[in-house]
PDB file of N, CA and C in Angstrom:
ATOM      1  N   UNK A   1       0.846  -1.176   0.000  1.00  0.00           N
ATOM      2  CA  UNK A   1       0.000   0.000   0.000  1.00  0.00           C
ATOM      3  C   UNK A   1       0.887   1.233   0.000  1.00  0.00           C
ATOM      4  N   UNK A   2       0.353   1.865  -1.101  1.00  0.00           N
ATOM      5  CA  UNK A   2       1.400   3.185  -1.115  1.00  0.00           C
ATOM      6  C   UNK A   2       0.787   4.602   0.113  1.00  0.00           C
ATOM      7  N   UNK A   3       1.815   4.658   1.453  1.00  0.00           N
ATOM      8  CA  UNK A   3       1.460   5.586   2.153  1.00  0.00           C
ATOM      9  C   UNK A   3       1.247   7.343   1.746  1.00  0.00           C
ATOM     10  N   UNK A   4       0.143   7.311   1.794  1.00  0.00           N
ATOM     11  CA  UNK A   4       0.428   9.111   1.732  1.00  0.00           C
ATOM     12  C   UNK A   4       0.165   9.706   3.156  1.00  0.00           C
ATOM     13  N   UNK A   5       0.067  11.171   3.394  1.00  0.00           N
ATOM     14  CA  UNK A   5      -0.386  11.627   4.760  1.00  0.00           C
ATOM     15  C   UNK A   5      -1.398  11.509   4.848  1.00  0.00           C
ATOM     16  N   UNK A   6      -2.843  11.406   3.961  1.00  0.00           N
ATOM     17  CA  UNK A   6      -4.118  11.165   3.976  1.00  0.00           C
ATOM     18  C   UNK A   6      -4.003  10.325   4.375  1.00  0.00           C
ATOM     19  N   UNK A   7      -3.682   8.902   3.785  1.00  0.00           N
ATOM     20  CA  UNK A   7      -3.947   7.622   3.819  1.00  0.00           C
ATOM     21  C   UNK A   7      -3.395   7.276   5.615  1.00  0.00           C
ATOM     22  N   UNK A   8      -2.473   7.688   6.229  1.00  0.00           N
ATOM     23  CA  UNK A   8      -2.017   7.822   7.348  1.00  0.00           C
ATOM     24  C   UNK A   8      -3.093   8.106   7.988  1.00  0.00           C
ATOM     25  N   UNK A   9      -3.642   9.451   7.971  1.00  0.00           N
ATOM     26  CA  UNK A   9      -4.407   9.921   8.934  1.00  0.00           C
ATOM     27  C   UNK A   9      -6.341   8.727   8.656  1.00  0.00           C
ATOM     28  N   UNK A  10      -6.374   8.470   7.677  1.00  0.00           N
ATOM     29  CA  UNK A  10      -7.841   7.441   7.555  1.00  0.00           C
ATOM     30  C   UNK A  10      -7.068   6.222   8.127  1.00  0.00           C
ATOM     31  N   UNK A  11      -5.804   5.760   8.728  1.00  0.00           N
ATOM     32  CA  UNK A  11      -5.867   4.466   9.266  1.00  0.00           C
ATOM     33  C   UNK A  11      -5.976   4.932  10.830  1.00  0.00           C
ATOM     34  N   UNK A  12      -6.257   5.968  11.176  1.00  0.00           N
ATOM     35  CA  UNK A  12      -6.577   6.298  12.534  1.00  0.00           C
ATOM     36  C   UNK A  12      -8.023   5.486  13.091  1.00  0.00           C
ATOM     37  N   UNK A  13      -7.585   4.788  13.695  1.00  0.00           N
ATOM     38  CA  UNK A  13      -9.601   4.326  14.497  1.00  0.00           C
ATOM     39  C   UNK A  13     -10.284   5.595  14.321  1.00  0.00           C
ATOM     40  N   UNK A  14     -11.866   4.835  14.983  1.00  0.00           N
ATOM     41  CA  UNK A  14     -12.747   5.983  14.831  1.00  0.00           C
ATOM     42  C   UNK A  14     -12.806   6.774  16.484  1.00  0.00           C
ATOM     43  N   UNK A  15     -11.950   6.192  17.372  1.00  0.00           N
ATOM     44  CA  UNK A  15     -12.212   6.888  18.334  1.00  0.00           C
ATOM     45  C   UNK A  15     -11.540   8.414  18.196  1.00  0.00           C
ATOM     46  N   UNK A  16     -10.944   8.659  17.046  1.00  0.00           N
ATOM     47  CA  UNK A  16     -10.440   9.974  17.047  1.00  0.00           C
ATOM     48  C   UNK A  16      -9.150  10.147  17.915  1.00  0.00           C
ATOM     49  N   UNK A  17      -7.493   9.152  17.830  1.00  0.00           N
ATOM     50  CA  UNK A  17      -6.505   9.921  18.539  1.00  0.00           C
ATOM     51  C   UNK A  17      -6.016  10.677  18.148  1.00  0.00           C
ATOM     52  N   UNK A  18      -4.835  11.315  18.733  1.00  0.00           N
ATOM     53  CA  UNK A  18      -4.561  12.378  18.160  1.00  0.00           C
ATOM     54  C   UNK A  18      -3.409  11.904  17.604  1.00  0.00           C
ATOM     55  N   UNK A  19      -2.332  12.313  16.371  1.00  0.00           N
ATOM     56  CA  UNK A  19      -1.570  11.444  15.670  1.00  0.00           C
ATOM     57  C   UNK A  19      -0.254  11.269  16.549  1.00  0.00           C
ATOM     58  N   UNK A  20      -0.181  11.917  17.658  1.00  0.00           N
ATOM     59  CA  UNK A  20       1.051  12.121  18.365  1.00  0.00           C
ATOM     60  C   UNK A  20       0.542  11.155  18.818  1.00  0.00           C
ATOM     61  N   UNK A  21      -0.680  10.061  19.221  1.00  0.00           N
ATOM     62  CA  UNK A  21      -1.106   8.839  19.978  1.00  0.00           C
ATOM     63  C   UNK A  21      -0.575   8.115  18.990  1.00  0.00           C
ATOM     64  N   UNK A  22      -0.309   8.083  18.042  1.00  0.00           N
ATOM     65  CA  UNK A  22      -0.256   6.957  17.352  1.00  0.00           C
ATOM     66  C   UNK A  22       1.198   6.447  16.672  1.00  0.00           C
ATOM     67  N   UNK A  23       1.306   5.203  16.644  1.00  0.00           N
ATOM     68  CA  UNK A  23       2.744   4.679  15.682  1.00  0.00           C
ATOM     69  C   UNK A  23       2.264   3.948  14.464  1.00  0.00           C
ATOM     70  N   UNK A  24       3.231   4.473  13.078  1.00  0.00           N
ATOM     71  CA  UNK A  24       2.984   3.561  12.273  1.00  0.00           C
ATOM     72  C   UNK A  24       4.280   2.692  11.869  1.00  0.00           C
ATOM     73  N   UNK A  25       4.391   1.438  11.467  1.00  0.00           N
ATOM     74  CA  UNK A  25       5.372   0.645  11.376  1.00  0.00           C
ATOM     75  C   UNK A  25       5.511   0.536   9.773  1.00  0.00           C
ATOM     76  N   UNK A  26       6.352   0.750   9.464  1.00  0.00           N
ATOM     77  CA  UNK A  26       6.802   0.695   7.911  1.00  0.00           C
ATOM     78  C   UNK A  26       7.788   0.213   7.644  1.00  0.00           C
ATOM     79  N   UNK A  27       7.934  -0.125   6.181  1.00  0.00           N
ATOM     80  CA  UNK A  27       9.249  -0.739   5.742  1.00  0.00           C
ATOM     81  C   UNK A  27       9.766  -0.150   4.661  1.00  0.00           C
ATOM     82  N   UNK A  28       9.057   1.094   4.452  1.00  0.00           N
ATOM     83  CA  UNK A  28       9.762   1.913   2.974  1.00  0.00           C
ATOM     84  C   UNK A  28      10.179   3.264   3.447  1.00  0.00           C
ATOM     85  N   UNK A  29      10.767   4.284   3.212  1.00  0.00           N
ATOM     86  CA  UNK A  29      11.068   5.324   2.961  1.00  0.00           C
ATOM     87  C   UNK A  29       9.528   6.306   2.948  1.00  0.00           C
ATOM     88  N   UNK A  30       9.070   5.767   2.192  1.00  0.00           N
ATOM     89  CA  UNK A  30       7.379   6.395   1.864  1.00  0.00           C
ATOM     90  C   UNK A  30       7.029   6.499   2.664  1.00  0.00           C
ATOM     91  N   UNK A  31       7.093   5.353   3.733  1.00  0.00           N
ATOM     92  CA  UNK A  31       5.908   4.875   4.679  1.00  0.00           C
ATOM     93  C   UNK A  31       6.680   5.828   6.059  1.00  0.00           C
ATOM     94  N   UNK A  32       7.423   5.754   6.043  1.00  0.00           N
ATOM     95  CA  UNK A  32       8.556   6.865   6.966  1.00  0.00           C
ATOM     96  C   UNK A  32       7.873   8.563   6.983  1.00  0.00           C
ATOM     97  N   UNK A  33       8.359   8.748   5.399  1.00  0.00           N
ATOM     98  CA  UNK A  33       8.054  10.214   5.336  1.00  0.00           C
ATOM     99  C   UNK A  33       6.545  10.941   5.236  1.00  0.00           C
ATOM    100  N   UNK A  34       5.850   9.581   4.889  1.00  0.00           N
ATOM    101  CA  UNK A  34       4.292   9.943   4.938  1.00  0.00           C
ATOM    102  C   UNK A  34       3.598   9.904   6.272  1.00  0.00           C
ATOM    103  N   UNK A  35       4.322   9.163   7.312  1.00  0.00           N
ATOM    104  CA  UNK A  35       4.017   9.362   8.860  1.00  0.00           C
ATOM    105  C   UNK A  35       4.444  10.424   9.162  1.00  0.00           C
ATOM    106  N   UNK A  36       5.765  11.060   9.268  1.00  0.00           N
ATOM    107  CA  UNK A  36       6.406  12.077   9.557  1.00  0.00           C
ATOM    108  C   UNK A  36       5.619  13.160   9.217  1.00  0.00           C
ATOM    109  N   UNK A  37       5.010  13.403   7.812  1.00  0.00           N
ATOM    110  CA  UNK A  37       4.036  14.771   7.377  1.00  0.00           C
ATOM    111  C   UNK A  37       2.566  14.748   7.932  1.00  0.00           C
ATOM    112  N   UNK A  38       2.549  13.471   8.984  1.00  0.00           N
ATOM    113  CA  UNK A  38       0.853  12.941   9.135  1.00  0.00           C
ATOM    114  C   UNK A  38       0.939  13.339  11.001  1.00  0.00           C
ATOM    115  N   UNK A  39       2.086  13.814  11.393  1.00  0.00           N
ATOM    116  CA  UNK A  39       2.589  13.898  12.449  1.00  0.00           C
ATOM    117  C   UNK A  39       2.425  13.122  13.319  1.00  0.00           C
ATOM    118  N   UNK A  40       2.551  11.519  12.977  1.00  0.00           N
ATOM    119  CA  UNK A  40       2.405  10.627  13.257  1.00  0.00           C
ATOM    120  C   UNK A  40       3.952   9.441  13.582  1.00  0.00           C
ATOM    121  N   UNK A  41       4.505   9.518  14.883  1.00  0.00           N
ATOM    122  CA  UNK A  41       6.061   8.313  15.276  1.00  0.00           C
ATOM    123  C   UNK A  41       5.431   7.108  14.034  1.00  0.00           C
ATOM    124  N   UNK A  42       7.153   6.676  14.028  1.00  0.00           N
ATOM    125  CA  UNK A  42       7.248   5.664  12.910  1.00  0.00           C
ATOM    126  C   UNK A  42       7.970   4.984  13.366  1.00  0.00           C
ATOM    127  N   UNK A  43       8.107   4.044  13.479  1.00  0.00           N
ATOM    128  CA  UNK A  43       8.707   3.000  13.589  1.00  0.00           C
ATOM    129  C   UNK A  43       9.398   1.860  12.408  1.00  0.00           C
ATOM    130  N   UNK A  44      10.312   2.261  11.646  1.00  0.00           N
ATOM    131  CA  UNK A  44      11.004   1.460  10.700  1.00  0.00           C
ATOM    132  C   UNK A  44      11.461  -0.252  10.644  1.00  0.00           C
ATOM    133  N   UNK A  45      10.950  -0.462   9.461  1.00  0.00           N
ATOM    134  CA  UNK A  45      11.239  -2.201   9.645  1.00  0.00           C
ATOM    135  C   UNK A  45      12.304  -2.435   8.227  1.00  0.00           C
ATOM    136  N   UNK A  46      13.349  -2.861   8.550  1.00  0.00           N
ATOM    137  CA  UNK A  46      13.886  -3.474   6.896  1.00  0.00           C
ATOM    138  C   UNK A  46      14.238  -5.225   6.904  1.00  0.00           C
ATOM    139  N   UNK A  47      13.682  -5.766   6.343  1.00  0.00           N
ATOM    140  CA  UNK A  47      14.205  -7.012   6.302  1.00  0.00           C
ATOM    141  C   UNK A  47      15.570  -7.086   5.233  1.00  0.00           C
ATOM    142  N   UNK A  48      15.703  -6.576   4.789  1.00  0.00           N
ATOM    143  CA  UNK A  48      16.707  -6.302   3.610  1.00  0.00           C
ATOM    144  C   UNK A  48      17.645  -4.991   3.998  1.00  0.00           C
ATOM    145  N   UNK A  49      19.352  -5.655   4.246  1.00  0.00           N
ATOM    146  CA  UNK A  49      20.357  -4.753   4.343  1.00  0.00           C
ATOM    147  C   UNK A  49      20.196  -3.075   4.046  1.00  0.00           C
ATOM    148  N   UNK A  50      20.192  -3.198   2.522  1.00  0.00           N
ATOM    149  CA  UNK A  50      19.577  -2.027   1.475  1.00  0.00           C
ATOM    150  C   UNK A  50      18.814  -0.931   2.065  1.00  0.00           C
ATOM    151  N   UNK A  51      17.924  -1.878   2.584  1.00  0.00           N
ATOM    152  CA  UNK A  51      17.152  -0.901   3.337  1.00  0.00           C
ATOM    153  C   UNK A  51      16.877  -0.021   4.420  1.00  0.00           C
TER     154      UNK A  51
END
């Protein structure tokens, strides 16, 4: 799934947190910088060196 900051902020539940409540776990660059603009902690995964 390609992350954008929208797409970040619609995987929020419906209880409404606030994005500083929330972590997203990614494994791309995308998924990094599209949390970061969603003002949302990230948490990075690489299974691959490269990455």
């Amino acid at each position: 799934m390609n992350r954008t900051r929208r797409s970040c902020r619609q995987l929020r539940p419906s209880c409404d947190p606030k994005p500083a409540d929330c972590t997203l776990i990614g494994d791309s660059l995308t998924d990094v910088g599209a949390a970061w603009a969603a003002g949302i902690s990230v948490i990075g995964y690489a299974d691959q060196a490269w990455k």
